[in-house]
Protein backbone atom coordinates (compact mmCIF):
# COMPACT_ATOMS: atom_id res chain seq x y z
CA UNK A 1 233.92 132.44 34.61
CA UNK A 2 234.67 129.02 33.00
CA UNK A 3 231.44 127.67 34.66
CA UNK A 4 229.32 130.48 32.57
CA UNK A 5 231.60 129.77 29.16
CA UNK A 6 230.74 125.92 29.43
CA UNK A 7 226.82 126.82 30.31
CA UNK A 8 226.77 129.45 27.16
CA UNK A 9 228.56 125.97 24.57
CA UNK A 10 225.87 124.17 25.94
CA UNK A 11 223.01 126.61 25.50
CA UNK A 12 224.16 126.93 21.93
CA UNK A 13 224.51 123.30 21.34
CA UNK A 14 228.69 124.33 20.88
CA UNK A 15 229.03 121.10 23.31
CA UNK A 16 226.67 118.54 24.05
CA UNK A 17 227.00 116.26 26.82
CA UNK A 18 226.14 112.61 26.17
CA UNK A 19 223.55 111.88 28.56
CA UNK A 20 224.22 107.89 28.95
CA UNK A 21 228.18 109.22 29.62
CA UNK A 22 227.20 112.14 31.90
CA UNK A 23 224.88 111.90 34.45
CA UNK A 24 225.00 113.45 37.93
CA UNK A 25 224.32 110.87 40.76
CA UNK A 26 221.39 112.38 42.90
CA UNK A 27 222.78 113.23 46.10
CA UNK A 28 225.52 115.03 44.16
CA UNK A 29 223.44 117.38 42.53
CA UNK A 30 221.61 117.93 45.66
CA UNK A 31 224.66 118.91 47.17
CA UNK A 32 225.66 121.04 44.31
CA UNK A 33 222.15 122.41 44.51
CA UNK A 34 222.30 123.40 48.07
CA UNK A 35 225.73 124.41 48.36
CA UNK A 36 226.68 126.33 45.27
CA UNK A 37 223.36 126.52 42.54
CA UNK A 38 220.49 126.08 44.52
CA UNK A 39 218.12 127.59 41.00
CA UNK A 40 220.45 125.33 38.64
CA UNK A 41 218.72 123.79 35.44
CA UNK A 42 219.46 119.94 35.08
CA UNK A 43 221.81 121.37 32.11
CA UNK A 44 223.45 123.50 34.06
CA UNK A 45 224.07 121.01 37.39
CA UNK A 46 225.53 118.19 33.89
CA UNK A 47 227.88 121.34 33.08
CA UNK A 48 229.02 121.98 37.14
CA UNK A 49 229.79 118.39 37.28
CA UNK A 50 231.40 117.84 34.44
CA UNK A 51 233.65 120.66 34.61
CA UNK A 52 234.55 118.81 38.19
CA UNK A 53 235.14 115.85 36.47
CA UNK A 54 237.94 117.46 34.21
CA UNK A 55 239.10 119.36 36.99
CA UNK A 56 240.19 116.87 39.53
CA UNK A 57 241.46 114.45 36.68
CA UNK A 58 243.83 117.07 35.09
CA UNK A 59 244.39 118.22 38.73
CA UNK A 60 246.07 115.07 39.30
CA UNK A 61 247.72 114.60 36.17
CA UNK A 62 249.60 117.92 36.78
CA UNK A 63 250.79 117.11 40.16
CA UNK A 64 251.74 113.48 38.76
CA UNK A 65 254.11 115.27 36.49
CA UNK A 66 255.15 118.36 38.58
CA UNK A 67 256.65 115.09 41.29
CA UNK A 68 257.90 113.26 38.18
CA UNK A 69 255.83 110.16 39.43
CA UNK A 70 254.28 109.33 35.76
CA UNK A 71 257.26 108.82 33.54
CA UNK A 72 259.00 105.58 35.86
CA UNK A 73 255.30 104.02 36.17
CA UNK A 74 253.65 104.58 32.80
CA UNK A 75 257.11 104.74 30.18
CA UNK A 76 255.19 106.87 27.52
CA UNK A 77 254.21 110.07 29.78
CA UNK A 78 253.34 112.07 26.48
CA UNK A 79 251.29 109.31 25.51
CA UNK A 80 249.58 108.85 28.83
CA UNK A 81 248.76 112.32 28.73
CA UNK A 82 247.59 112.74 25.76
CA UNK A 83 244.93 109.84 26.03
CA UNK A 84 243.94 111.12 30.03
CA UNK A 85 243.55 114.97 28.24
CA UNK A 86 241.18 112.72 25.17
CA UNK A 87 239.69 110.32 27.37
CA UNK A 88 238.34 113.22 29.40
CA UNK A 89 235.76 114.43 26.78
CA UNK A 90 234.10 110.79 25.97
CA UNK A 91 231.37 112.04 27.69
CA UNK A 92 230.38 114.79 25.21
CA UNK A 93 228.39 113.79 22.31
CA UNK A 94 230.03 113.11 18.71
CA UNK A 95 228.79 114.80 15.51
């Protein structure tokens, strides 16, 4: 599953999450905890939310364009996408 290839980048330090750009608001990763990994290391509950984090931004993004909303508000919908699909990884660590 993706959940398990994002888990294994972290375990071998592939991706790093930035901690002061990634952290999981406590009664989120209870509910996370008690509804989907209740024996989740803190690394792994960072790596479920995150992955939620990219998933309901590009979520949105693709219905934006599938209804043709983004081009009339935005002008540059390449652009705009391209910075949404970059700004969505500021929260991993740089090298």
């Amino acid at each position: 599953t993706f959940l398990a290839v994002m888990n294994e980048a972290v375990a071998t330090r592939a991706m790093r999450f930035s901690p002061n750009r990634c952290h999981v608001p406590p009664n989120i990763a209870e509910h996370f905890r008690t509804r989907f990994l209740p024996n989740a290391t803190e690394s792994e509950l960072v790596v479920f939310y995150a992955m939620n984090l990219m998933w309901s931004v590009m979520h949105g993004l693709v219905a934006l364009e599938l209804t043709e909303h983004t081009p009339p508000v935005v002008g540059d919908a390449e652009a705009f996408y391209r910075a949404q699909i970059h700004n969505q990884f500021l929260f991993l660590e740089q090298d």
